[in-house]
N, C-alpha and C. Protein backbone atom coordinates (compact mmCIF):
# COMPACT_ATOMS: atom_id res chain seq x y z
N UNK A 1 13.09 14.80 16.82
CA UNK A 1 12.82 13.48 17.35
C UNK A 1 12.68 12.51 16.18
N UNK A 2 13.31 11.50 16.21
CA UNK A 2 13.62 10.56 15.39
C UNK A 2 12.23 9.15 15.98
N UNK A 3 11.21 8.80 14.37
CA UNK A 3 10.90 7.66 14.80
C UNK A 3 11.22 6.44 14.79
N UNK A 4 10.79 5.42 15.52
CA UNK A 4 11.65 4.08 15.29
C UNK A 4 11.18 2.92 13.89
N UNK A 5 11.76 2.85 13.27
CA UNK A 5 11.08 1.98 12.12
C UNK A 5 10.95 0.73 12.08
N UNK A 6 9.90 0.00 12.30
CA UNK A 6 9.96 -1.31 12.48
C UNK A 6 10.31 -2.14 10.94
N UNK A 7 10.73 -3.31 11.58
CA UNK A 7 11.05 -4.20 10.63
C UNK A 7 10.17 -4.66 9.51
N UNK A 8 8.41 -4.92 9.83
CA UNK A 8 7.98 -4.99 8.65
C UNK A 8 8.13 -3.57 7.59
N UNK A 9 7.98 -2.54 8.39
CA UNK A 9 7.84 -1.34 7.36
C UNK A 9 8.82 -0.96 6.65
N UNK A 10 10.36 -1.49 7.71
CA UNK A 10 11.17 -1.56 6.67
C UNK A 10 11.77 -2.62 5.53
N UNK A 11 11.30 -3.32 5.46
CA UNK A 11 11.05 -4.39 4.47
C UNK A 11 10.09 -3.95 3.20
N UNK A 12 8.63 -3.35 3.63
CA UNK A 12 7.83 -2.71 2.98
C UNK A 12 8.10 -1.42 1.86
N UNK A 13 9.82 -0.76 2.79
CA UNK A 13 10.22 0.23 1.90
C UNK A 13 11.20 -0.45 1.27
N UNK A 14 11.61 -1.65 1.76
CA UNK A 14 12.96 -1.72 0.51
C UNK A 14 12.18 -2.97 -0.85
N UNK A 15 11.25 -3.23 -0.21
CA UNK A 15 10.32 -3.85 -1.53
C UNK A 15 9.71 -2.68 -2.71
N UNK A 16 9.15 -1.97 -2.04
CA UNK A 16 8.88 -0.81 -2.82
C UNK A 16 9.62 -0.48 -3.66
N UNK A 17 10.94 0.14 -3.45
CA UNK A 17 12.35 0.48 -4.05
C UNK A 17 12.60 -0.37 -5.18
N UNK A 18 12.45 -1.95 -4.90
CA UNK A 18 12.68 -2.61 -5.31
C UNK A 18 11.75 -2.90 -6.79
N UNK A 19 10.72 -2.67 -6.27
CA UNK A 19 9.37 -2.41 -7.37
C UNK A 19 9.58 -1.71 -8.54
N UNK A 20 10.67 -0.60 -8.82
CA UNK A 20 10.39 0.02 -9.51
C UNK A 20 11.61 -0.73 -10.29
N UNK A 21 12.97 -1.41 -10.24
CA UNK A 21 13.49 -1.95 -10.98
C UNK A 21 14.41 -2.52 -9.91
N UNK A 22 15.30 -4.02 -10.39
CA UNK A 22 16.44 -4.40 -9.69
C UNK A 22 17.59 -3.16 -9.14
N UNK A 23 18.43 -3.82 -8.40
CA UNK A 23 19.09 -2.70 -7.89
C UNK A 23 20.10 -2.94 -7.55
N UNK A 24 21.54 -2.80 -7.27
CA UNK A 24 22.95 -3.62 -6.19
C UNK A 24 22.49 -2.57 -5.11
N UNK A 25 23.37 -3.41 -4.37
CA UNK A 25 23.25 -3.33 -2.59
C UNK A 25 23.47 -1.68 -2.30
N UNK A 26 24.63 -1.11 -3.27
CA UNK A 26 24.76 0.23 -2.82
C UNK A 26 24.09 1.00 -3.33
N UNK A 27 23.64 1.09 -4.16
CA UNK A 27 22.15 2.16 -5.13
C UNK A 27 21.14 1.67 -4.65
N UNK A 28 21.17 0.90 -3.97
CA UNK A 28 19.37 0.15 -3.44
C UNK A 28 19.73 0.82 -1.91
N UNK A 29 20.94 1.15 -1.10
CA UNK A 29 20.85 1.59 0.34
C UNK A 29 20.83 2.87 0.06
N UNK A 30 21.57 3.57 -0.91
CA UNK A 30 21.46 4.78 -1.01
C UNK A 30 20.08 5.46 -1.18
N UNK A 31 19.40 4.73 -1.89
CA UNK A 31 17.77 5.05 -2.23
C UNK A 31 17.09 5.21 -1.10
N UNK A 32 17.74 3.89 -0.24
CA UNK A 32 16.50 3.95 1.03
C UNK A 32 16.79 5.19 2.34
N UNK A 33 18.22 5.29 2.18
CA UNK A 33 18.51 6.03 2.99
C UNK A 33 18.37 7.53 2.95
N UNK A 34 18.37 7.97 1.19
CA UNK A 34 17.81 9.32 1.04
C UNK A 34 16.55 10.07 1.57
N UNK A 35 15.55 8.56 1.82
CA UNK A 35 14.38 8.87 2.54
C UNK A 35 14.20 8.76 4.14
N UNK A 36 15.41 7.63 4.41
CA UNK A 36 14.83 7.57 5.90
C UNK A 36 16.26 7.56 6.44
N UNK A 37 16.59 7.83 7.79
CA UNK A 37 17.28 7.96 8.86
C UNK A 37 17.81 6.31 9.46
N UNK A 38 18.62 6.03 8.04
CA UNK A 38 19.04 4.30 8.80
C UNK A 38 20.17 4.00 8.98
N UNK A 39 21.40 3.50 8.60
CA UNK A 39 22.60 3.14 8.53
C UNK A 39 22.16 2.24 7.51
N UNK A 40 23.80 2.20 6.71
CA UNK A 40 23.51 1.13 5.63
C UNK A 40 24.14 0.06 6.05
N UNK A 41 24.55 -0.17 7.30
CA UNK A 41 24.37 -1.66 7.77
C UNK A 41 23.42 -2.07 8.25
N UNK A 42 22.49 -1.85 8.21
CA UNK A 42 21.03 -1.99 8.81
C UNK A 42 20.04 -2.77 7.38
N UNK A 43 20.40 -2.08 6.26
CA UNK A 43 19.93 -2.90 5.21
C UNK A 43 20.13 -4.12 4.83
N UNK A 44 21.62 -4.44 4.73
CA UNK A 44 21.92 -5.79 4.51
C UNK A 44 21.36 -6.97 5.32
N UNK A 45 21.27 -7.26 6.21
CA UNK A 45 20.35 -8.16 7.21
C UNK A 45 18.93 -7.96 6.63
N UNK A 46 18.40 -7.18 6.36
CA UNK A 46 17.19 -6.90 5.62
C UNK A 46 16.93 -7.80 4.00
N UNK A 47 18.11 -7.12 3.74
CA UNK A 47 18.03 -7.71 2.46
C UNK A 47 18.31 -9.64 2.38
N UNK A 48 19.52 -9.82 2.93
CA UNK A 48 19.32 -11.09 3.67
C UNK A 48 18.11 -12.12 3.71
N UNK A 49 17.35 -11.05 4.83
CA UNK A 49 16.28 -12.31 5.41
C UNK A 49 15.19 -12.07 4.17
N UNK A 50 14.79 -11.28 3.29
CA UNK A 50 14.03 -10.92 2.42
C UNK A 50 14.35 -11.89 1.43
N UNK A 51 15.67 -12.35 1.09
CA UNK A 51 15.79 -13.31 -0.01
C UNK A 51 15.73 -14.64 0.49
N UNK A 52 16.08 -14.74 1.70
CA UNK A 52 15.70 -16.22 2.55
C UNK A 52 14.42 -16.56 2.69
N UNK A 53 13.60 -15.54 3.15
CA UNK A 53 11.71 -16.02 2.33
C UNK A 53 11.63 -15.45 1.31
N UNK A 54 12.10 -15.18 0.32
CA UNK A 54 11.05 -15.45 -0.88
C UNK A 54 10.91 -14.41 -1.73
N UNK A 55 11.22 -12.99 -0.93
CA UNK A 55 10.79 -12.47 -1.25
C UNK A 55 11.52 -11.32 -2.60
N UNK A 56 13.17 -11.66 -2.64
CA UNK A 56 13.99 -11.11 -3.37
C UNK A 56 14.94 -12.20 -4.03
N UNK A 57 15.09 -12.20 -5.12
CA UNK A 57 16.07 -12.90 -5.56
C UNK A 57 17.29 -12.07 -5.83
N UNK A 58 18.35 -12.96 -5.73
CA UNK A 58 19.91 -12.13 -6.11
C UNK A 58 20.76 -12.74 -7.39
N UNK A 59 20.98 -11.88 -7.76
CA UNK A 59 22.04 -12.07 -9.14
C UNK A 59 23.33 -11.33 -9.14
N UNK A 60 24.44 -11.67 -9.73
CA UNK A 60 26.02 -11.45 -10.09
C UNK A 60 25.87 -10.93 -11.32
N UNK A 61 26.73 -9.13 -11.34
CA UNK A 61 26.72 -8.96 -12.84
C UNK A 61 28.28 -8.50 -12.87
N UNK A 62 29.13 -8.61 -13.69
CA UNK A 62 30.19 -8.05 -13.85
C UNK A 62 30.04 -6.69 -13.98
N UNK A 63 31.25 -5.85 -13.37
CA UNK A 63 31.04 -4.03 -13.77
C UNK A 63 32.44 -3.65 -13.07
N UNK A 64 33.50 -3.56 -14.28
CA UNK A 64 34.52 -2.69 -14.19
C UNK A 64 35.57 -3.97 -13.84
N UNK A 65 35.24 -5.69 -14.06
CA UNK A 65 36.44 -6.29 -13.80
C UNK A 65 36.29 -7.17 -11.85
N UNK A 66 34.93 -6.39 -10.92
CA UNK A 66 34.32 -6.78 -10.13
C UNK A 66 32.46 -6.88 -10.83
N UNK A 67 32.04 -8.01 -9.43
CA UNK A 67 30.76 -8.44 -9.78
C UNK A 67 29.94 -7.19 -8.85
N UNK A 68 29.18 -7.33 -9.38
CA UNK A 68 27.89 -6.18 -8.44
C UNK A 68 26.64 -7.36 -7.96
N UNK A 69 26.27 -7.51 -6.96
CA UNK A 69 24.94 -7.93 -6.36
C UNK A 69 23.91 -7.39 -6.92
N UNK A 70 23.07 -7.77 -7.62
CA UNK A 70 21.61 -7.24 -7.71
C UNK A 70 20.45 -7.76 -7.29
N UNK A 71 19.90 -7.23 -6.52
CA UNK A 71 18.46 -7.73 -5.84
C UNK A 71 16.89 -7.59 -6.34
N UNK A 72 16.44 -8.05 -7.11
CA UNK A 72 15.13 -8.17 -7.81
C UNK A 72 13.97 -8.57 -6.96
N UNK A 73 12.83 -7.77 -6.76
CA UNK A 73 11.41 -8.57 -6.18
C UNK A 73 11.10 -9.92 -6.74
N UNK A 74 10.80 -11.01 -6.36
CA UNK A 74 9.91 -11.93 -6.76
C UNK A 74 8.31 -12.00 -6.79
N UNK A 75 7.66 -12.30 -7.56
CA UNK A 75 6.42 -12.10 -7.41
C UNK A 75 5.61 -12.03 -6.02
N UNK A 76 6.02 -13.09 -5.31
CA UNK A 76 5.65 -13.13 -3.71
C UNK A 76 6.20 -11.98 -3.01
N UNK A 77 7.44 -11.56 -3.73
CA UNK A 77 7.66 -10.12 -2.91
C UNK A 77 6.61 -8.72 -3.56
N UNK A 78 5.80 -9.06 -4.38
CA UNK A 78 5.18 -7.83 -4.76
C UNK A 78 3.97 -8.41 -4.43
N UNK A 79 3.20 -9.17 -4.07
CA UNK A 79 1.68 -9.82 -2.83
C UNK A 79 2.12 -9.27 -1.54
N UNK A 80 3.59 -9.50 -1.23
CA UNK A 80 4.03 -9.13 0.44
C UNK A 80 3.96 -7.33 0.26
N UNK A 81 4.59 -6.92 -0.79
CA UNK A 81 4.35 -5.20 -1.15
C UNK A 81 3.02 -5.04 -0.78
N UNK A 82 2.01 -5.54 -1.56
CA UNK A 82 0.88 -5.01 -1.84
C UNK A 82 0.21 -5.14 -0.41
N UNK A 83 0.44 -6.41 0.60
CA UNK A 83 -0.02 -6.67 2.14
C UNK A 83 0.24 -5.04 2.70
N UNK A 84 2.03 -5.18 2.88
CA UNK A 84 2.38 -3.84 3.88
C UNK A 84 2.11 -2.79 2.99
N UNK A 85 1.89 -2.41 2.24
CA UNK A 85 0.99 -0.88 1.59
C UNK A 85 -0.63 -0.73 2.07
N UNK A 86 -0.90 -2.03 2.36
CA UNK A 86 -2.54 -1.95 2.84
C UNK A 86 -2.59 -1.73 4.66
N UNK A 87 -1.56 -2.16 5.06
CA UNK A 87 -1.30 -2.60 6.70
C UNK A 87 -0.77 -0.99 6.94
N UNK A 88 -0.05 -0.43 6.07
CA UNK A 88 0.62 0.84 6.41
C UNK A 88 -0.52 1.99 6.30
N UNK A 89 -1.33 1.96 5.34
CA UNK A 89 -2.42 3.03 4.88
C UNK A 89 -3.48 3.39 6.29
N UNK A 90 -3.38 1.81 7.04
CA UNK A 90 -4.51 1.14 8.00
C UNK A 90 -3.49 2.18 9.40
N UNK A 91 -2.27 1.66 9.64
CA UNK A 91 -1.71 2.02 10.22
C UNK A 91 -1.57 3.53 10.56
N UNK A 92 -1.27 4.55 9.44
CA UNK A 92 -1.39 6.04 8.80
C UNK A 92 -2.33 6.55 9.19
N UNK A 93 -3.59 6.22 9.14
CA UNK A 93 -4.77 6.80 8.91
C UNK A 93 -5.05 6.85 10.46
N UNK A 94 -4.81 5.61 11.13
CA UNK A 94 -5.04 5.48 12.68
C UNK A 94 -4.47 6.64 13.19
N UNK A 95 -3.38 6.97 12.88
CA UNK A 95 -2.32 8.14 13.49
C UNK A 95 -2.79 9.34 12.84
N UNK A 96 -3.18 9.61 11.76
CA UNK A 96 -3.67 10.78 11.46
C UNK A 96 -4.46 10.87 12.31
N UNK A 97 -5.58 10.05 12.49
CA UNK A 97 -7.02 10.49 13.37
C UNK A 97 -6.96 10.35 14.75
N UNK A 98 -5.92 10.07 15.26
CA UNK A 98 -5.31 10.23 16.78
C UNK A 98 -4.69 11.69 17.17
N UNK A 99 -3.66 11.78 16.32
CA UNK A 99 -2.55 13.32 16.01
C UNK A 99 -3.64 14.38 15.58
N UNK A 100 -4.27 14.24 14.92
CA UNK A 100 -4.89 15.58 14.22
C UNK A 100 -5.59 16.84 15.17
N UNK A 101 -5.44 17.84 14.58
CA UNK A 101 -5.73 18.83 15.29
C UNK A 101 -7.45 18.98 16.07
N UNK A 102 -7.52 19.73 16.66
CA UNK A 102 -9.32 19.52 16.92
C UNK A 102 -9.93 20.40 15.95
N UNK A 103 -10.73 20.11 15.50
CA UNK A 103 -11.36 20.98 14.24
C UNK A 103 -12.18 21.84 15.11
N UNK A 104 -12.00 23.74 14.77
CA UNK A 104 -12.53 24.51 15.43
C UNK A 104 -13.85 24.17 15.63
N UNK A 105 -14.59 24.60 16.89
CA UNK A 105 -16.02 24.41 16.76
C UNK A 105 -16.75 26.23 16.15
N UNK A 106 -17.58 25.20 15.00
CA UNK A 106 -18.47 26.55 14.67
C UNK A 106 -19.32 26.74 14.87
């Protein structure tokens, strides 16, 4: 059973990704997709609306005679990181302590 990933969380993972260095469009979907169950047309609209607020900037680099896209966090995209890492932990923890097993009685 497959879960459904909402849009902030997935924003939350491609900021993350993003955190650790710039990236083009296809090494930045490949990353995300090694972890989760998405299509990599599903990223681009992501990435999209992420640079339309604020939260990614984009740059042109030459490589091989074509340009490559690269997508960098902006500072406001690493305050918006640091939000959905706190909203997700909040989120996690709820579901652990819902899901969890019953602790034997002793």
């Amino acid at each position: 059973m497959a879960f459904a990933i909402s849009p902030q969380l997935l924003d939350g993972c491609v900021l993350a990704v993003l955190s650790h260095g710039d990236a083009y469009g296809y090494i930045l979907t490949q990353q995300v997709k090694a972890r989760l169950d998405i299509s990599e047309s599903t990223l681009y609209p992501v990435l999209r609306r992420l640079q339309r607020d604020g939260l990614l900037t984009v740059y042109d680099r030459p490589y091989q005679g074509r340009n490559r896209r690269y997508y960098a966090i902006t500072p406001v995209g690493h305050i918006q990181l640091e939000q959905r890492r706190k909203e997700w932990r909040h989120f996690r923890d709820g579901v652990e302590e819902i899901l969890k097993e019953d602790e034997p009685n002793g």
